[in-house]
Protein backbone atom coordinates (compact mmCIF):
# COMPACT_ATOMS: atom_id res chain seq x y z
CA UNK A 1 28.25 115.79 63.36
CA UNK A 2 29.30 113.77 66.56
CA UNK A 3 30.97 116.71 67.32
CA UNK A 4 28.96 119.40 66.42
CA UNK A 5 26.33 117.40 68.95
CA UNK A 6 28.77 117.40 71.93
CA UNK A 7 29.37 120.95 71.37
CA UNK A 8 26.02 122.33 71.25
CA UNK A 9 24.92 119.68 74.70
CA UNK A 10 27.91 121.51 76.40
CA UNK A 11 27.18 124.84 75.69
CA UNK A 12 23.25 123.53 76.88
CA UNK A 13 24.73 122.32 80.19
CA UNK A 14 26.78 125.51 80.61
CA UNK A 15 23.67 127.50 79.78
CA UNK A 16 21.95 125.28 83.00
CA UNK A 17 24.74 125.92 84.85
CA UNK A 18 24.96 129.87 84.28
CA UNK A 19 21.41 129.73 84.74
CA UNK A 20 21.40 127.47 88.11
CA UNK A 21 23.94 129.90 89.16
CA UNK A 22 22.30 132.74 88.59
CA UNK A 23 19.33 131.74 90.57
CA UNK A 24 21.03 130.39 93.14
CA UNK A 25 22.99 134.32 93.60
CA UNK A 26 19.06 135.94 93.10
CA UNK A 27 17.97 133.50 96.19
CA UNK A 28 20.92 134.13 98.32
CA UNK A 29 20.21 138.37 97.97
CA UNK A 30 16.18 137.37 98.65
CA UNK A 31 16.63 135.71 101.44
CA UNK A 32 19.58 138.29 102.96
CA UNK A 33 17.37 140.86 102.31
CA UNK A 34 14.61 139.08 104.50
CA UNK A 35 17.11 138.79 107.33
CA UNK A 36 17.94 142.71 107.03
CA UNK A 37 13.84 143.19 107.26
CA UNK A 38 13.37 141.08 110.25
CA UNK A 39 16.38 142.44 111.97
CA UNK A 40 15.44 143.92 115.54
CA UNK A 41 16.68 146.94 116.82
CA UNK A 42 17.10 147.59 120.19
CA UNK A 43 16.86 151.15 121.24
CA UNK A 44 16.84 152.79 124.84
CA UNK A 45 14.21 154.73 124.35
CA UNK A 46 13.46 158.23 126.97
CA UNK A 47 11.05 157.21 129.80
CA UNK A 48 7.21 157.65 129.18
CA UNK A 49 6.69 159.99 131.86
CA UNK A 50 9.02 162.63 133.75
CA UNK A 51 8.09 164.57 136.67
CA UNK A 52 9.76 167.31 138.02
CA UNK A 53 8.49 169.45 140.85
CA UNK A 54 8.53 173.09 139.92
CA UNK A 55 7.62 174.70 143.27
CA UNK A 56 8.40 174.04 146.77
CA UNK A 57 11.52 172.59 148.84
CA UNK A 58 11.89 170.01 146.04
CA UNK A 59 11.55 172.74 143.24
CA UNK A 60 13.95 171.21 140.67
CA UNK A 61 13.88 167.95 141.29
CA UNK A 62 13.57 165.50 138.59
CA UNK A 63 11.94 161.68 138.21
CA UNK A 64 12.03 159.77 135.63
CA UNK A 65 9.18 156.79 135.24
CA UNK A 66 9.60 153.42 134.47
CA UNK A 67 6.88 152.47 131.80
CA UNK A 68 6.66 148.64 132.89
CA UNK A 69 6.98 149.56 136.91
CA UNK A 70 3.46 149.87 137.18
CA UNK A 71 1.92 152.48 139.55
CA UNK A 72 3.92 155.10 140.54
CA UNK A 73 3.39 156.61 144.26
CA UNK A 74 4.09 160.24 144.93
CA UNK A 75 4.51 161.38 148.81
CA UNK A 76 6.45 162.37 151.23
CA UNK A 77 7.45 158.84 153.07
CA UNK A 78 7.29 155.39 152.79
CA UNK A 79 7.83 153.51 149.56
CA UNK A 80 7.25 156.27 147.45
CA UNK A 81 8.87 156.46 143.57
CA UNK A 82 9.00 160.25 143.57
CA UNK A 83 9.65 161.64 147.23
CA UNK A 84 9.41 165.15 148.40
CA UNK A 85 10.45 164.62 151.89
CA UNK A 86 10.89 168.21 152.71
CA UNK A 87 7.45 169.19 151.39
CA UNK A 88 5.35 169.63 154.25
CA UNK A 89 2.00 170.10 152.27
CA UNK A 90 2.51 166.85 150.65
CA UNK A 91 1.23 164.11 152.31
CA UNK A 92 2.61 160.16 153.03
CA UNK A 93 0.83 159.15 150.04
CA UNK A 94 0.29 161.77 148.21
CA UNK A 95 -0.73 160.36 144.85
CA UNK A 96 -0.70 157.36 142.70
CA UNK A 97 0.03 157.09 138.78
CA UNK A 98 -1.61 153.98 137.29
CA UNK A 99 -0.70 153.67 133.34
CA UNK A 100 -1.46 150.24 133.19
């Protein structure tokens, strides 16, 4: 009966332990799974805005916005993003974009 006693507490404790290890498996996939869901993906994403003038000495010509840049200045001299310097009906400052 001794026996019989030992035999049934280790098939118990194996029972825990199958059981234990089980769990610990399920909480190891939970919490990978998390990770996967909270991963970040970066991305270079197409500007917001593209110009391109489709008329004029500068017909053709192409630029491409920064979104965080803030305004963007059109013209024909000075600090401007998008120049058309051979455009004579465009002035300095010719126009501003403000997305912000």
């Amino acid at each position: 009966n001794d026996t019989t006693q030992k035999t049934q507490k280790a098939a118990s404790t194996q029972k825990k332990s199958s059981k234990a290890a089980q769990n610990s498996a399920l909480a190891t996939r939970l919490q990978n799974d998390n990770l996967k869901k909270r991963s970040v993906v970066v991305v270079d994403l197409p500007p917001l805005l593209v110009l391109k003038a489709t008329a004029g000495p500068s017909a053709g010509k192409t630029y491409e916005a920064d979104p965080y840049a803030g305004a963007l200045v059109i013209g024909r001299g000075g600090p401007c993003e998008f120049a058309l310097t051979n455009d004579p009906e465009v002035s300095t400052s010719h126009a501003e974009i403000d997305w912000n």
